[in-house]
Protein backbone atom coordinates (compact mmCIF):
# COMPACT_ATOMS: atom_id res chain seq x y z
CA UNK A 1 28.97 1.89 -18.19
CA UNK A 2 31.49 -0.85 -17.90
CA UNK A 3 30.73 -3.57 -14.75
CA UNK A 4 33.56 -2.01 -12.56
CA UNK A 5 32.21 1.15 -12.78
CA UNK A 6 28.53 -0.09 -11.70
CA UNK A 7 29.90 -2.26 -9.15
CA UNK A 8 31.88 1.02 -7.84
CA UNK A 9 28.52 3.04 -7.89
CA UNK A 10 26.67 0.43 -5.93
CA UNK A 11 29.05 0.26 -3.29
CA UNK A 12 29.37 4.19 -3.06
CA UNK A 13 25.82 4.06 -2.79
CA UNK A 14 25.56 1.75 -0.46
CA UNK A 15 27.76 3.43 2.33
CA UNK A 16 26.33 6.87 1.56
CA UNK A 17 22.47 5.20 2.20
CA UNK A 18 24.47 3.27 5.56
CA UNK A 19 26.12 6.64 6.50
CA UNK A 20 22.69 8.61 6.59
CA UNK A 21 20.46 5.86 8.03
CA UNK A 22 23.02 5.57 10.87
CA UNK A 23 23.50 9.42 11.21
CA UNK A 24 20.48 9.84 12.11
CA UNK A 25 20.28 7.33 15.58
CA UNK A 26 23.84 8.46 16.82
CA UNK A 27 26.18 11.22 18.15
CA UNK A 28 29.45 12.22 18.13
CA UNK A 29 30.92 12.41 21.53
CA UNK A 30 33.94 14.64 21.93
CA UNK A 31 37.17 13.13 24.46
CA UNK A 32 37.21 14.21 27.65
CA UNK A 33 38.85 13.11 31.10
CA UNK A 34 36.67 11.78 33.79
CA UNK A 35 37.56 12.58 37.25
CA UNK A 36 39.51 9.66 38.33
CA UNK A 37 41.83 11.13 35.34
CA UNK A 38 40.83 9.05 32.60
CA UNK A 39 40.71 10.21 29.30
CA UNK A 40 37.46 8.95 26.91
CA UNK A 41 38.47 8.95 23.46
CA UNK A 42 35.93 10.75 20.86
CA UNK A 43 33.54 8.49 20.04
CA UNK A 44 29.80 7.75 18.23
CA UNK A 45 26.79 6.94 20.46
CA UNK A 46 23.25 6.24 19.87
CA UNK A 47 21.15 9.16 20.41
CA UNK A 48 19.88 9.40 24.28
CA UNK A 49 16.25 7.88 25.07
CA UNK A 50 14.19 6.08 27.47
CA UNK A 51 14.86 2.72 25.55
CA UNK A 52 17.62 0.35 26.62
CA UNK A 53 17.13 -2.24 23.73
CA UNK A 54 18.49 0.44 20.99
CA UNK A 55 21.42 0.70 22.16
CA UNK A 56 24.62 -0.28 20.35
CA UNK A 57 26.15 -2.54 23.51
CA UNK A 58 22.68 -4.33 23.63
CA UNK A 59 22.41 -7.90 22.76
CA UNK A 60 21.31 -8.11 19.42
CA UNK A 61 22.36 -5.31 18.15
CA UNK A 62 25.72 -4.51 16.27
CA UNK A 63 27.91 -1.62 16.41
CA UNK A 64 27.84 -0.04 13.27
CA UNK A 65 30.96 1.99 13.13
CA UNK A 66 33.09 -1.14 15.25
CA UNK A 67 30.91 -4.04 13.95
CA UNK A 68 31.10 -5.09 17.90
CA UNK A 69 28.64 -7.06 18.98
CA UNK A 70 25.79 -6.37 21.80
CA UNK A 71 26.90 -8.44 25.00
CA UNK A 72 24.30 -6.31 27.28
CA UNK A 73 21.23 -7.88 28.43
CA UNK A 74 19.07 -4.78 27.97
CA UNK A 75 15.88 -6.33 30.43
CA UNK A 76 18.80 -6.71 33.47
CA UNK A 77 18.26 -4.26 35.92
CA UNK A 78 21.69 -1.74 36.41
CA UNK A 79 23.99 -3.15 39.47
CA UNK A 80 24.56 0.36 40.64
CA UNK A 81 21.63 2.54 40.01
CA UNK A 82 22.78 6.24 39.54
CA UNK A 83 21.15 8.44 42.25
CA UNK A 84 18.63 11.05 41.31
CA UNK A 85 19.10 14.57 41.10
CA UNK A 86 20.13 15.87 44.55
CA UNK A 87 22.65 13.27 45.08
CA UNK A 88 20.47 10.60 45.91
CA UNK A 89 19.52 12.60 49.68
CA UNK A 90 15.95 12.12 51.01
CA UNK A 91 14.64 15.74 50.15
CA UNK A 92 11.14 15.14 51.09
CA UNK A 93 11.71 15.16 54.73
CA UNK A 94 14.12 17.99 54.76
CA UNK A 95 12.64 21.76 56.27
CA UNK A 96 10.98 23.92 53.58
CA UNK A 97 12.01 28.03 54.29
């Protein structure tokens, strides 16, 4: 096998052993519009968990399909906490029928 042709193999090799790993810790997201009317783009993700220092945004870590950089610090606590199920109401106090 000539070197161009072992060169080629490693490399194919290469990004089918990259594709898999990362296939396995990410997503595809479909587009869709939000309701202020914006549309999202398709896009990868990681795969949803209870961790915040896996993610692809966190510092540290690199995008693998962008090769973007982490800029999130992952131990900050979020400036505006989603609110629970129910809409973030008090349900403990309200009467049970």
């Amino acid at each position: 096998m000539g070197e161009s042709m072992k060169a080629i193999s490693v490399a194919l090799l290469a990004v089918t052993w990259a594709t898999g790993v990362h296939a396995q810790y990410s997503n595809s997201v479909g587009g869709y519009t939000r309701q202020d009317g914006t549309y999202v783009q398709p896009h990868m993700r990681t795969n949803p968990d209870s961790s915040r220092s896996n993610n692809w945004s966190a510092q540290g870590n690199t995008n693998p399909y962008t090769g973007r950089q982490g800029t999130v610090d992952p131990y900050r606590p979020p400036q505006n906490p989603q609110p629970s199920y129910g809409g973030g109401v008090n349900n403990l106090n309200r009467p049970r029928y």
